[in-house]
N, C-alpha and C. Protein backbone atom coordinates (compact mmCIF):
# COMPACT_ATOMS: atom_id res chain seq x y z
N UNK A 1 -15.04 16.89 -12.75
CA UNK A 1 -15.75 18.11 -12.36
C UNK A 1 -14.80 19.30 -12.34
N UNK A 2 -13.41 18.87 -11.88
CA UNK A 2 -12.80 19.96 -11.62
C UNK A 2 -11.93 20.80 -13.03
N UNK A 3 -11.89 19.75 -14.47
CA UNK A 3 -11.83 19.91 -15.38
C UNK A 3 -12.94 21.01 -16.67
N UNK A 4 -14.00 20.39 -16.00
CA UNK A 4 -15.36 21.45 -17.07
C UNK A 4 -15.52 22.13 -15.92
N UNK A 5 -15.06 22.39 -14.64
CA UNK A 5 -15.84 24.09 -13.85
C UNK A 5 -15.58 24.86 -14.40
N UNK A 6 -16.64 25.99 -14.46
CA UNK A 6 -16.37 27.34 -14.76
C UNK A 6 -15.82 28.19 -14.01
N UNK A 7 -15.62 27.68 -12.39
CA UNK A 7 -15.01 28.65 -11.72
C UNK A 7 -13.63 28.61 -11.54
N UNK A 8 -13.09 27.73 -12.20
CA UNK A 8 -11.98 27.14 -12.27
C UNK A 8 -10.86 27.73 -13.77
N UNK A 9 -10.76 29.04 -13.95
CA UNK A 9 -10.31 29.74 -14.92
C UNK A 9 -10.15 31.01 -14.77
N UNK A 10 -9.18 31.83 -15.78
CA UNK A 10 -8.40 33.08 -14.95
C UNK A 10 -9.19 34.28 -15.56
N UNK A 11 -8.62 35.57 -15.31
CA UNK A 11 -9.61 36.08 -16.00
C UNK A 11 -9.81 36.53 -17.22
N UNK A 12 -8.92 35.91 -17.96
CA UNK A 12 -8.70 35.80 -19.58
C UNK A 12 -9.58 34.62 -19.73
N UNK A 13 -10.23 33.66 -19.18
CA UNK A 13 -11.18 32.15 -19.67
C UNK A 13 -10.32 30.95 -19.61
N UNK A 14 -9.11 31.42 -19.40
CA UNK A 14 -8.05 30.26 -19.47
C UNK A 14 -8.38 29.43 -18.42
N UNK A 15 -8.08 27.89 -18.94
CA UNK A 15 -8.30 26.88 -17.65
C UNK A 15 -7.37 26.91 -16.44
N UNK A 16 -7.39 27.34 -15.02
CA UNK A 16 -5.99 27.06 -14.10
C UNK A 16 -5.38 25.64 -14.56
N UNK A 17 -4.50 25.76 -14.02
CA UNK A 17 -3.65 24.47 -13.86
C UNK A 17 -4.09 23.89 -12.62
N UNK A 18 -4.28 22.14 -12.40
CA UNK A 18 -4.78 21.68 -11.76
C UNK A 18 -3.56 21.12 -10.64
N UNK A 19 -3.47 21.24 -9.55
CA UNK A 19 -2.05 20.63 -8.86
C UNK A 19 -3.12 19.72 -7.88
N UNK A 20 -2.80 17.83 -7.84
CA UNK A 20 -3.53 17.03 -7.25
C UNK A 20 -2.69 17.22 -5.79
N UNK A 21 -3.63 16.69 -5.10
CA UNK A 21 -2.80 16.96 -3.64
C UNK A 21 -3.17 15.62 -2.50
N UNK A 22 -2.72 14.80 -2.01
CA UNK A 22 -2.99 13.38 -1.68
C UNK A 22 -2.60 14.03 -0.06
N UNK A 23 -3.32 13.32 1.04
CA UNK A 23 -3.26 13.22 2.07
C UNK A 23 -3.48 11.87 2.19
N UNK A 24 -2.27 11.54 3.28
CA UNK A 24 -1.80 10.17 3.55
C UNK A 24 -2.21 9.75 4.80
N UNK A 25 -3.12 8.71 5.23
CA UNK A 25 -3.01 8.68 6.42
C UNK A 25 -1.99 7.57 6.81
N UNK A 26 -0.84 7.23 5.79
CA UNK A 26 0.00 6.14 5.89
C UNK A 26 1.31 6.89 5.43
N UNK A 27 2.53 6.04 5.69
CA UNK A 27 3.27 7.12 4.82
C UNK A 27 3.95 6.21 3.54
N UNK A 28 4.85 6.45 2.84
CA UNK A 28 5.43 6.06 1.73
C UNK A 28 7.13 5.64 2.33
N UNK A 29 6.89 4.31 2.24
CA UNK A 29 8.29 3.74 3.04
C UNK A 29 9.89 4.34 2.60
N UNK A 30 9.73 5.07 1.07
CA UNK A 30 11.06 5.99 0.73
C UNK A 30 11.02 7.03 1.46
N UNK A 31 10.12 7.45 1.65
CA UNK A 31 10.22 8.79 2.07
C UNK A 31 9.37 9.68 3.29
N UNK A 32 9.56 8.26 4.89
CA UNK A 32 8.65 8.20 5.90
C UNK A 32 9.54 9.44 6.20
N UNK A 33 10.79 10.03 6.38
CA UNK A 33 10.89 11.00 7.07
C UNK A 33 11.17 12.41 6.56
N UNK A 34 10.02 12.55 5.38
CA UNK A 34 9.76 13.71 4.87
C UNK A 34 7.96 14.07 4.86
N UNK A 35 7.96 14.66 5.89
CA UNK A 35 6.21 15.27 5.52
C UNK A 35 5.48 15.04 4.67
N UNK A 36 6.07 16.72 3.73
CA UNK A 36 5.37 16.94 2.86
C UNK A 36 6.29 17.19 1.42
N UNK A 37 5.93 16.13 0.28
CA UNK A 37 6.28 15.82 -0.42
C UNK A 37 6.05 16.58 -1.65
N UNK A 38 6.89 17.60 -2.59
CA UNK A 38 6.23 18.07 -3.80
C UNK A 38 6.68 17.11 -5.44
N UNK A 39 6.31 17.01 -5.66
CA UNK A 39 6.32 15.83 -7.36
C UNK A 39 6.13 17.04 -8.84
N UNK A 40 7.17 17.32 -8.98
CA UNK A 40 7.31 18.62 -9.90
C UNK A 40 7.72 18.14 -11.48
N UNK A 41 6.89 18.69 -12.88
CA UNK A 41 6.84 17.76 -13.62
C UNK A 41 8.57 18.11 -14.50
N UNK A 42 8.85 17.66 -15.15
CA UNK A 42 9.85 17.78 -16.47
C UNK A 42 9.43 17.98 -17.50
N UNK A 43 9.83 18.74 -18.40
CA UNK A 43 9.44 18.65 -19.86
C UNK A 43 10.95 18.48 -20.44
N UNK A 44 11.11 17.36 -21.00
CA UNK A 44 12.20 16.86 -21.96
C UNK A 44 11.94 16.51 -23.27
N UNK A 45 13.21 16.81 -24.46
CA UNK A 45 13.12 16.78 -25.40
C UNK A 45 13.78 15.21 -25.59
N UNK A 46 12.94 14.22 -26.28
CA UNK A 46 13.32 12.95 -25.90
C UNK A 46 14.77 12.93 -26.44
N UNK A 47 15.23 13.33 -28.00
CA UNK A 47 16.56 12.76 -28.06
C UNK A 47 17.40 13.21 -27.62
N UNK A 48 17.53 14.28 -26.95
CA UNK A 48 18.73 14.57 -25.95
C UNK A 48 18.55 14.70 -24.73
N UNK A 49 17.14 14.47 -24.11
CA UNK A 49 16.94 14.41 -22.76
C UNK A 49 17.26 16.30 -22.13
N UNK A 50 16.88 16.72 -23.13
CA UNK A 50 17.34 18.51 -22.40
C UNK A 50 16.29 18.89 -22.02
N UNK A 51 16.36 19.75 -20.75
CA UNK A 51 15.11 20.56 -20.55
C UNK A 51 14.23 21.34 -20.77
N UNK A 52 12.80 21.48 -21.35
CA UNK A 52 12.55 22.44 -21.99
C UNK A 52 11.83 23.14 -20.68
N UNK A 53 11.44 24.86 -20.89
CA UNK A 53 10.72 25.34 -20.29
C UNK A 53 9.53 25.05 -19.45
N UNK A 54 9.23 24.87 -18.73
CA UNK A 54 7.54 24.61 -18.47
C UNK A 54 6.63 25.83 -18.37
N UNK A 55 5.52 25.70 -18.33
CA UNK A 55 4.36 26.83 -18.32
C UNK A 55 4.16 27.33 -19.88
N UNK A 56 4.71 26.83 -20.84
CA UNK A 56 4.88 27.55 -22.02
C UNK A 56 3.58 26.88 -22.80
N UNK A 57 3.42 25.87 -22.59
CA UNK A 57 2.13 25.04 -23.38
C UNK A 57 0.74 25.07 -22.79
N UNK A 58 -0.55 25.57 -23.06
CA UNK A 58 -1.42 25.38 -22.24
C UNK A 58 -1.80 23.92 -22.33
N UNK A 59 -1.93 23.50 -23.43
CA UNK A 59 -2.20 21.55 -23.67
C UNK A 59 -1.30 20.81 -22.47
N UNK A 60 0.27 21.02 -22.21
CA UNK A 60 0.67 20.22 -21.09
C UNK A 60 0.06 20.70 -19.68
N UNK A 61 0.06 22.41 -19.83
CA UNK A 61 -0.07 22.72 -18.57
C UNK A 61 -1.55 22.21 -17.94
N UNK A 62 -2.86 22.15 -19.00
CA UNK A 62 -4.01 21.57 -18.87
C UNK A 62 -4.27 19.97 -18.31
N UNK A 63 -3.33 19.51 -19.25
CA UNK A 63 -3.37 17.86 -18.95
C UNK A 63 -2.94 16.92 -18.34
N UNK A 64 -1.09 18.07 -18.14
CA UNK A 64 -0.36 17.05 -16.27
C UNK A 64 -0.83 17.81 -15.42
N UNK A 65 -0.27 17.35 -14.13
CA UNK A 65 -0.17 18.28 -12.86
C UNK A 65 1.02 17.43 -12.35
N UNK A 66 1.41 19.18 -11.23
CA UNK A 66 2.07 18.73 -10.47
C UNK A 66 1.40 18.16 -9.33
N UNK A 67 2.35 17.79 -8.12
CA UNK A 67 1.76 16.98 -7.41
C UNK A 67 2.33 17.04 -6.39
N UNK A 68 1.34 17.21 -4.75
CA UNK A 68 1.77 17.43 -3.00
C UNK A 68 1.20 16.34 -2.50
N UNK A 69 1.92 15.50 -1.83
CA UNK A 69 1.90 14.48 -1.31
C UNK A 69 2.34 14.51 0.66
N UNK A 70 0.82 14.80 1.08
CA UNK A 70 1.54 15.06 2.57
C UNK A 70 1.18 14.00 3.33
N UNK A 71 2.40 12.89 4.00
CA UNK A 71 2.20 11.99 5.09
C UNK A 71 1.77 12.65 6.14
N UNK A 72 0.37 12.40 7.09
CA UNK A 72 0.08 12.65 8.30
C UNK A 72 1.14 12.08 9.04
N UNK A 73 1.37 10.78 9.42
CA UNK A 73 2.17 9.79 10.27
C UNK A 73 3.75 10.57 10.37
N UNK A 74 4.44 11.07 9.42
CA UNK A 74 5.27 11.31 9.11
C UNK A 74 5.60 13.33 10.17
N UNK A 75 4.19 14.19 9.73
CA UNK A 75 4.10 14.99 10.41
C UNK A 75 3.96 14.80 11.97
N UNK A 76 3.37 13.92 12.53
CA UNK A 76 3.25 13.79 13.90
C UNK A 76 4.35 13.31 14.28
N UNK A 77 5.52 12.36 13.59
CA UNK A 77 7.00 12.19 14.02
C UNK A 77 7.60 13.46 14.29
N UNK A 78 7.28 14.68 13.28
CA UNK A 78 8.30 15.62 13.52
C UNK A 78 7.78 17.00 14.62
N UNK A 79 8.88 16.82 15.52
CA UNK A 79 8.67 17.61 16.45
C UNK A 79 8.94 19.47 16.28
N UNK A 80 9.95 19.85 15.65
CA UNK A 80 9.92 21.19 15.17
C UNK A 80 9.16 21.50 14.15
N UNK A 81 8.01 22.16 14.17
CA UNK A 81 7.55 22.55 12.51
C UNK A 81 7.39 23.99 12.50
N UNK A 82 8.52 24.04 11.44
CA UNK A 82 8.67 25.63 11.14
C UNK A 82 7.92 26.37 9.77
N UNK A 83 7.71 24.92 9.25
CA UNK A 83 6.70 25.30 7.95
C UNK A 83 5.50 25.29 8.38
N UNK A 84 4.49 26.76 7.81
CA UNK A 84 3.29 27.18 8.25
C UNK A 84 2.80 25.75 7.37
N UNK A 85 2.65 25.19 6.07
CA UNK A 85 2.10 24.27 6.20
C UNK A 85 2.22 23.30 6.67
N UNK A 86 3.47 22.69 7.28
CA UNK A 86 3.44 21.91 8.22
C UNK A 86 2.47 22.06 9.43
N UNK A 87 2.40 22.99 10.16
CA UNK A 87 1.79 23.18 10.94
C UNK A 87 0.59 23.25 10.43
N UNK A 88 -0.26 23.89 9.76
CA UNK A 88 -1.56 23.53 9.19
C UNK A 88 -2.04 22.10 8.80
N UNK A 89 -1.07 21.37 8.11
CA UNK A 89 -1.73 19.72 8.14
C UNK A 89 -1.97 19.20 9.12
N UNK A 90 -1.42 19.50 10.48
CA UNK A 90 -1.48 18.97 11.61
C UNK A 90 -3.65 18.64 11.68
N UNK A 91 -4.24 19.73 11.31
CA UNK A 91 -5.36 19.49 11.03
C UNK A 91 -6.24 18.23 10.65
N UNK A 92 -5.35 18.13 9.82
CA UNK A 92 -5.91 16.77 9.31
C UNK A 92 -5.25 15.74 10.19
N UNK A 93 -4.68 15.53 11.69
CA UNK A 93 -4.18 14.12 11.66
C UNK A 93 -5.71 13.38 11.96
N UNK A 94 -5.48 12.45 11.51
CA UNK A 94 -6.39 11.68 11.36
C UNK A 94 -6.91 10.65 13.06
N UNK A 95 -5.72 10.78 13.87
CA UNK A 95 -6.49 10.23 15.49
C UNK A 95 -7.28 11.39 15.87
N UNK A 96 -7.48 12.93 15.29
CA UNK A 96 -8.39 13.84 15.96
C UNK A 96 -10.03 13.56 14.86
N UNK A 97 -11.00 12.23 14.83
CA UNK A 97 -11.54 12.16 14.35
C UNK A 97 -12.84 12.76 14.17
N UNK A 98 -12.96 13.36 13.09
CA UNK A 98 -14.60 14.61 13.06
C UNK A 98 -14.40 15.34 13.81
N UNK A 99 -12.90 15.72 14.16
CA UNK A 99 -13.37 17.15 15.26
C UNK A 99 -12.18 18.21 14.79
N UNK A 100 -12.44 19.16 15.00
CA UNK A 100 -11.37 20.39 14.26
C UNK A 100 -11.00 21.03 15.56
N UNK A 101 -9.80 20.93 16.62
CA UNK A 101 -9.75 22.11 17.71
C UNK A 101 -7.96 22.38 17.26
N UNK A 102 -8.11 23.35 17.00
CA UNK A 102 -6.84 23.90 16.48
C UNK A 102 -6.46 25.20 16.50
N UNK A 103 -5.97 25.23 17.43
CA UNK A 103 -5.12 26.93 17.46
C UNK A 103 -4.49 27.79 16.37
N UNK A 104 -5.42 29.01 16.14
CA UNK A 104 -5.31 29.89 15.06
C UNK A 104 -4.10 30.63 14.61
N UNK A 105 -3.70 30.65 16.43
CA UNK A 105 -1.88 31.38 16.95
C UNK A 105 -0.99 31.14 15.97
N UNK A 106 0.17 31.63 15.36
CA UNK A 106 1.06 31.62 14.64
C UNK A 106 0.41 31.31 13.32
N UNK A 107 -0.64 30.94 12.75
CA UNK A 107 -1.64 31.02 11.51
C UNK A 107 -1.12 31.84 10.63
N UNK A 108 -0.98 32.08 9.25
CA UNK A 108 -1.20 32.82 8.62
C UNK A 108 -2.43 32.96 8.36
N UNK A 109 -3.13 34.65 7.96
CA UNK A 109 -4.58 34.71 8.23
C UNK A 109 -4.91 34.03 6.76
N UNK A 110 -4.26 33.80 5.59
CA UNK A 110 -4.92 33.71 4.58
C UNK A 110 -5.27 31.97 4.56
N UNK A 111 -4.49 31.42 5.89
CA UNK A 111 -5.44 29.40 6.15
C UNK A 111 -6.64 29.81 6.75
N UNK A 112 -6.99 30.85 7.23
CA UNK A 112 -8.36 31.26 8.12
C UNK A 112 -9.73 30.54 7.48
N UNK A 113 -9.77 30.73 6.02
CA UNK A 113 -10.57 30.25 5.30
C UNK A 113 -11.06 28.77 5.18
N UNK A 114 -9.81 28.25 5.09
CA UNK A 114 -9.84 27.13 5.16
C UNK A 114 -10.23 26.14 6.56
N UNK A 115 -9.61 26.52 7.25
CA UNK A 115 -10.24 26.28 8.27
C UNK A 115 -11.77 26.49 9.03
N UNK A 116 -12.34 27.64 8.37
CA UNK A 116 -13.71 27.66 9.17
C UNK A 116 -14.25 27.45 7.67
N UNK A 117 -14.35 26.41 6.51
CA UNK A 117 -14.93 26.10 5.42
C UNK A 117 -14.92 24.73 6.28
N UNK A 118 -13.33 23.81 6.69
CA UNK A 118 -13.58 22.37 7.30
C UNK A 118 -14.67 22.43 8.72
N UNK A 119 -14.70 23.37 9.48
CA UNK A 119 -15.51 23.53 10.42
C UNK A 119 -17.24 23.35 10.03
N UNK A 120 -17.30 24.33 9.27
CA UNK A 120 -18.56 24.30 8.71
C UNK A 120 -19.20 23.02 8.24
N UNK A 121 -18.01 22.53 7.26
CA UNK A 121 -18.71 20.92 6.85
C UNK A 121 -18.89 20.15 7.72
N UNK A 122 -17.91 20.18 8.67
CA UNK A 122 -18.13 19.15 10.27
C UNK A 122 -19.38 19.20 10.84
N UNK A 123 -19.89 20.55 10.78
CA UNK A 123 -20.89 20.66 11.04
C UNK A 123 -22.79 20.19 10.55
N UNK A 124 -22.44 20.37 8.84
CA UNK A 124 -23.39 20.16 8.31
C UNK A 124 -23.58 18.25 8.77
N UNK A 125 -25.11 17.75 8.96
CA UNK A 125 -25.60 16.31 9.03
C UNK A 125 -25.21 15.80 8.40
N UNK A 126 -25.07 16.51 6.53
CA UNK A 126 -24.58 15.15 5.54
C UNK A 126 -23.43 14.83 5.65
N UNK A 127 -22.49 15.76 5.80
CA UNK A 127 -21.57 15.61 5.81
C UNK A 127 -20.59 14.02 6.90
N UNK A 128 -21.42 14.61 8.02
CA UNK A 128 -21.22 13.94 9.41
C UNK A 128 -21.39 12.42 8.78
N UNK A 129 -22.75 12.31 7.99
CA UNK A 129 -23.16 10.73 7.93
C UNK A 129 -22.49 10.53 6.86
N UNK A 130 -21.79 11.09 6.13
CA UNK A 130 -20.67 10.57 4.81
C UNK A 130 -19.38 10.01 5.69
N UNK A 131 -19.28 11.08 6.60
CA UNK A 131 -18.33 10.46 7.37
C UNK A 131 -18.09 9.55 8.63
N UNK A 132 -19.11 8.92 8.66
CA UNK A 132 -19.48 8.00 9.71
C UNK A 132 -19.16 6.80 8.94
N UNK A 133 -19.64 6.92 7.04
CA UNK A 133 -20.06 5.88 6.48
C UNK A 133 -18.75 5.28 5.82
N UNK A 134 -17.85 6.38 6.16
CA UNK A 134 -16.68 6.21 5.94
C UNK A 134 -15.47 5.42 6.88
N UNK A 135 -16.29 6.39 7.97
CA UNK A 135 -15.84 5.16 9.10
C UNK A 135 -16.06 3.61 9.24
N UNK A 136 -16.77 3.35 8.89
CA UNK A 136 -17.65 1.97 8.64
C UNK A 136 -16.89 1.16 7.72
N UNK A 137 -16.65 1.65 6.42
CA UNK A 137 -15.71 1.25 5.59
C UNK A 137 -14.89 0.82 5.64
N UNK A 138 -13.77 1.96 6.40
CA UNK A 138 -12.03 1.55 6.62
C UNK A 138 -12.12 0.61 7.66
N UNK A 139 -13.03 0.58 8.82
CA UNK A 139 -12.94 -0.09 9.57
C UNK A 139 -13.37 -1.90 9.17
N UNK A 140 -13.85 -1.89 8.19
CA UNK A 140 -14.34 -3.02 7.61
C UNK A 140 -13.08 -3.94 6.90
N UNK A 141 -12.46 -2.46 6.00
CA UNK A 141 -11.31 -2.90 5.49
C UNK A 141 -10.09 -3.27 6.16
N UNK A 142 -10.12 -2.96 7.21
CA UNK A 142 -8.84 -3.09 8.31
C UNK A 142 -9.21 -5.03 8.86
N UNK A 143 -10.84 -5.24 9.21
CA UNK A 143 -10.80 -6.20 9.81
C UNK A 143 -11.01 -7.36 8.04
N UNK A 144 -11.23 -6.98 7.40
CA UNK A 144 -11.04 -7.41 5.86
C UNK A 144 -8.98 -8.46 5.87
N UNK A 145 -8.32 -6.88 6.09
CA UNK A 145 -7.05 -7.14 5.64
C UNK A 145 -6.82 -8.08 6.92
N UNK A 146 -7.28 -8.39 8.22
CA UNK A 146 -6.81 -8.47 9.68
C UNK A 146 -7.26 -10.67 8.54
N UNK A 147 -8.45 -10.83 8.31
CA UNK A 147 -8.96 -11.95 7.76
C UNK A 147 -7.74 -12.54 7.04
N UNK A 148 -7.65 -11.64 6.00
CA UNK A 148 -6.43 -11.97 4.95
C UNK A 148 -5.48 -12.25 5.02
N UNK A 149 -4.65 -11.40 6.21
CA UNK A 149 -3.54 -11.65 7.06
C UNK A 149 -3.05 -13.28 8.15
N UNK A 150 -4.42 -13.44 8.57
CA UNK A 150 -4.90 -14.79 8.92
C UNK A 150 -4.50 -16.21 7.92
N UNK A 151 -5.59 -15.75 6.97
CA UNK A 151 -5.57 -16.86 5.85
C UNK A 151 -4.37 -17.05 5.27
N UNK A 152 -3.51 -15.85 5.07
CA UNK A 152 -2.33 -16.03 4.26
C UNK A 152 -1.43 -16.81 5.29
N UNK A 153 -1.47 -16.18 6.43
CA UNK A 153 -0.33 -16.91 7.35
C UNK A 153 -0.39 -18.61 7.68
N UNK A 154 -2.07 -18.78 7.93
CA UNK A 154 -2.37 -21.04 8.19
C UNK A 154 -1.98 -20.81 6.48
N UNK A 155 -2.05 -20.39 5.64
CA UNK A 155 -1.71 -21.21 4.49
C UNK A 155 -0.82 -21.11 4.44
N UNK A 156 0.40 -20.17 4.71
CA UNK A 156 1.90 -20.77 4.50
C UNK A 156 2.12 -21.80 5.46
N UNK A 157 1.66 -22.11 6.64
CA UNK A 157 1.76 -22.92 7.50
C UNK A 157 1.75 -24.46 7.25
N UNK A 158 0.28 -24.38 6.45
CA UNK A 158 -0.19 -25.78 5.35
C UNK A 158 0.70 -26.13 4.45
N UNK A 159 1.24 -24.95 3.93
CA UNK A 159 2.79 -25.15 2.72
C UNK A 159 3.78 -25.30 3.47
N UNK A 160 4.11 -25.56 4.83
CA UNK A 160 5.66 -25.80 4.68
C UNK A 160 5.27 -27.12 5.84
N UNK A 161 4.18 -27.20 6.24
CA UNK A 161 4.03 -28.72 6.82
C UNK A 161 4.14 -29.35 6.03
N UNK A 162 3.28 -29.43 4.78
CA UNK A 162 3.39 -30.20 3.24
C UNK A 162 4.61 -30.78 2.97
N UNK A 163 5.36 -29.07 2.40
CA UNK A 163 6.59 -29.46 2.44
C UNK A 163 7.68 -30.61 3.39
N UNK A 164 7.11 -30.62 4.55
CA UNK A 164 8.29 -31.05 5.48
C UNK A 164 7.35 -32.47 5.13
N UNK A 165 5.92 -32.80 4.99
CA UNK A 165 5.57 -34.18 4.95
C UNK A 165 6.20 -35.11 3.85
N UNK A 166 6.12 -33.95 2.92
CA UNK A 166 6.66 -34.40 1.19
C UNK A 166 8.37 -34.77 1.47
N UNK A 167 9.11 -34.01 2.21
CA UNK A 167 10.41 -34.18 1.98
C UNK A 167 11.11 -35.67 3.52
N UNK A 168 9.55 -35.95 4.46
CA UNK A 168 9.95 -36.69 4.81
C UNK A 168 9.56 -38.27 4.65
N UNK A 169 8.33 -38.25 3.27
CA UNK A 169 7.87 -38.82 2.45
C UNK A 169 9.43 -39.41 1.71
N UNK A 170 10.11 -38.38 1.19
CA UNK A 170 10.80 -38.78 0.18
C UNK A 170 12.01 -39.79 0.69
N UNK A 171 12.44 -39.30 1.99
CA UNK A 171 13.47 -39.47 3.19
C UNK A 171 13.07 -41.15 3.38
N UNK A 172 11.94 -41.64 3.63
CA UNK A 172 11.41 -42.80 3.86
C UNK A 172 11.46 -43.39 2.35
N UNK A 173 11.36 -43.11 1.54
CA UNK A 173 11.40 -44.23 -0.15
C UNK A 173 12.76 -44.31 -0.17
N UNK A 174 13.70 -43.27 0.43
CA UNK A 174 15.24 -43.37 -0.22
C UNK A 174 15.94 -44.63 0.74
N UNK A 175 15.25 -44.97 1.94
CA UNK A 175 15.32 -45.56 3.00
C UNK A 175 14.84 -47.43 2.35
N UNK A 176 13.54 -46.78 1.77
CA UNK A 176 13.17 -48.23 1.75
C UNK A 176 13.69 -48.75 0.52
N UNK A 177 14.34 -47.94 -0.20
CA UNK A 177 14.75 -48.66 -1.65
C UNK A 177 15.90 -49.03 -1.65
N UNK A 178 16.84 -48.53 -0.23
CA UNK A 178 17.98 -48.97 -0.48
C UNK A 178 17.97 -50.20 0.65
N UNK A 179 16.68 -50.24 1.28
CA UNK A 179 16.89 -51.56 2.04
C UNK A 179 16.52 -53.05 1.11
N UNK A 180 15.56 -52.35 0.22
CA UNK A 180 15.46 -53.40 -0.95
C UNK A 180 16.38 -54.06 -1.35
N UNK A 181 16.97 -52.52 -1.92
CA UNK A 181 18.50 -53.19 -2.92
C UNK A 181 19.46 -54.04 -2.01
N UNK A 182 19.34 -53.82 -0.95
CA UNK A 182 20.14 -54.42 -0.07
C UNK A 182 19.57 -56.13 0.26
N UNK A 183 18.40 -55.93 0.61
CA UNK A 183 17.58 -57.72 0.16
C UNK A 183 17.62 -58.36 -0.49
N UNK A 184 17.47 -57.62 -2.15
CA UNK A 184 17.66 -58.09 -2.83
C UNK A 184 19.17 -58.83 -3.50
N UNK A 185 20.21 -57.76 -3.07
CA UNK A 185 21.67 -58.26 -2.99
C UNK A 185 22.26 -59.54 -2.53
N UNK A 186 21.21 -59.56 -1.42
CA UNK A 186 21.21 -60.89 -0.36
C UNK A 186 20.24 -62.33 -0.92
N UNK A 187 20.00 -61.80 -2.13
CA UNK A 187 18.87 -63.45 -2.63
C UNK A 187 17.47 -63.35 -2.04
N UNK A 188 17.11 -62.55 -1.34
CA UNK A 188 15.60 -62.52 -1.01
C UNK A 188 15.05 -62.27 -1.63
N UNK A 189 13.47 -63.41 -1.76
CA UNK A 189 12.65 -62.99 -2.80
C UNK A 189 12.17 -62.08 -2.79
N UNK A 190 11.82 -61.82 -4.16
CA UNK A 190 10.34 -60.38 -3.74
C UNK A 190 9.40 -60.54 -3.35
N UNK A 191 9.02 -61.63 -2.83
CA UNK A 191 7.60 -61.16 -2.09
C UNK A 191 7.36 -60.87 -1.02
N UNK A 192 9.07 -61.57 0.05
CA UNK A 192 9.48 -60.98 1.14
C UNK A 192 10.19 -59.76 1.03
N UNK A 193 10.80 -59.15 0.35
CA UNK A 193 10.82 -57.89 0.14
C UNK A 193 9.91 -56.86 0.31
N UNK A 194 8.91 -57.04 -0.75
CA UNK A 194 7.66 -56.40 -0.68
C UNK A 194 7.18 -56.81 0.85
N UNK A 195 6.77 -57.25 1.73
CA UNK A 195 6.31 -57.66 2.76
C UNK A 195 7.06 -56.93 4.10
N UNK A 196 8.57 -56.96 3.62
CA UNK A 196 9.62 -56.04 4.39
C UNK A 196 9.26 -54.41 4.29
N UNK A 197 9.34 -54.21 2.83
CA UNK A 197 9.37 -52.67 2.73
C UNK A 197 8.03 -52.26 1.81
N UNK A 198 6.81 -52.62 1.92
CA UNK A 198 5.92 -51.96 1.55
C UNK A 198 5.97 -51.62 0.00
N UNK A 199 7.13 -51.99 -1.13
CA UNK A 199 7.28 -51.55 -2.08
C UNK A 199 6.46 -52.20 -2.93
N UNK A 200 6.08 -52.41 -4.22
CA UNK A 200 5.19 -52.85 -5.16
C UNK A 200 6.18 -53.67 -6.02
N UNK A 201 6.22 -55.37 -5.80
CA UNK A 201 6.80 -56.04 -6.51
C UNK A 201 7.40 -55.64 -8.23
N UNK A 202 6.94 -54.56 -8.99
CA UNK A 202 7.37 -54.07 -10.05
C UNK A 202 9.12 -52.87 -9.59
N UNK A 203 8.68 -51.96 -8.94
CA UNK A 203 9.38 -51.43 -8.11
C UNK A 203 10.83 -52.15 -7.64
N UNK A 204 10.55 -53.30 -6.96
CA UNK A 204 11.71 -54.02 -6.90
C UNK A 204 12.08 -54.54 -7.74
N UNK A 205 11.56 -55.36 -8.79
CA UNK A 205 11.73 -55.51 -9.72
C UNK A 205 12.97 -54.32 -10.86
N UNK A 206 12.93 -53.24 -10.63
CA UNK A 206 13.15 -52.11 -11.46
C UNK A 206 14.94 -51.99 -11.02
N UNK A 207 14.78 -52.47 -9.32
CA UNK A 207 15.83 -51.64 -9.18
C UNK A 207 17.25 -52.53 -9.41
């Protein structure tokens, strides 16, 4: 959609450049103690790896983007925020759920917009029940992963009882074959052998 809008072009018809922007309600384990993250592209000339200009192509500038990547979790760690957008994501943390109360104070007026556009939607019904239905979801997925987390853990559990049955399985044949060989050393038949150690007259036989 945001590719064929029409409102989305300058006033020559040109397409803007699209910059994606991810809000995290998790953070990214390289880089938990950086906010807000910018992902800025390269243009290289492959055989020498040199830099070329950017903004010069409308085809690249149309078809990558750059890219803002802001951890919530990461903002609520940090206690000084001197960046106005720092302080504006605060908006979005995600424990203030469906509700917007946020002090305008130190604002630049040109987030004003933005802020009473998220208000407004809070407000509208559909909105509310998109986001209820959303709630419903993650919360599904949380007790989803909580299942999974379960299952994975009795099954490693099942794998290393196994294991310990298998390796004390093996502990007992190394036991009984050398009590064989040892019977057998001694002139005992095999059928008292077999009768001694459970082995299968071929078995002794073998060894």
């Amino acid at each position: 959609e945001q590719y064929v809008s029409k409102n989305n072009i300058d006033e020559q018809g040109k397409p803007l450049p699209i910059v994606t922007i991810y809000i995290l309600g998790h953070y990214l384990e390289e880089y938990q103690e950086y906010p807000i993250i910018r992902v800025k592209r390269q243009i290289l000339e492959h055989g020498t790896s040199k830099v070329l200009e950017s903004g010069k192509s409308r085809f690249i500038e149309s078809l990558t983007h750059d890219c803002i990547i802001i951890q919530i979790p990461s903002l609520k760690k940090k206690q000084n925020k001197t960046d106005e957008l720092e302080k504006l994501m605060d908006i979005f943390d995600l424990a203030k759920r469906h509700q917007i109360e946020y002090d305008e104070k130190g604002l630049s007026k040109e987030y004003f917009p933005l802020l009473r556009r998220l208000r407004k939607a809070i407000e509208e019904e559909e909105v509310k029940g998109i986001m209820d239905v959303e709630d419903e979801i993650i919360e599904s997925f949380k007790q989803k992963e909580t299942e999974i987390e379960k299952a994975l853990e009795i099954a490693e559990q099942e794998r290393k009882r196994a294991e310990e049955e298998k390796k004390r399985a093996e502990e007992n044949r190394s036991k009984l074959l050398l009590t064989a060989i040892f019977l057998k050393s001694q002139n005992y038949d095999i059928q008292t052998i077999v009768n001694i150690t459970g082995l299968s007259e071929q078995e002794i036989k073998d060894l």
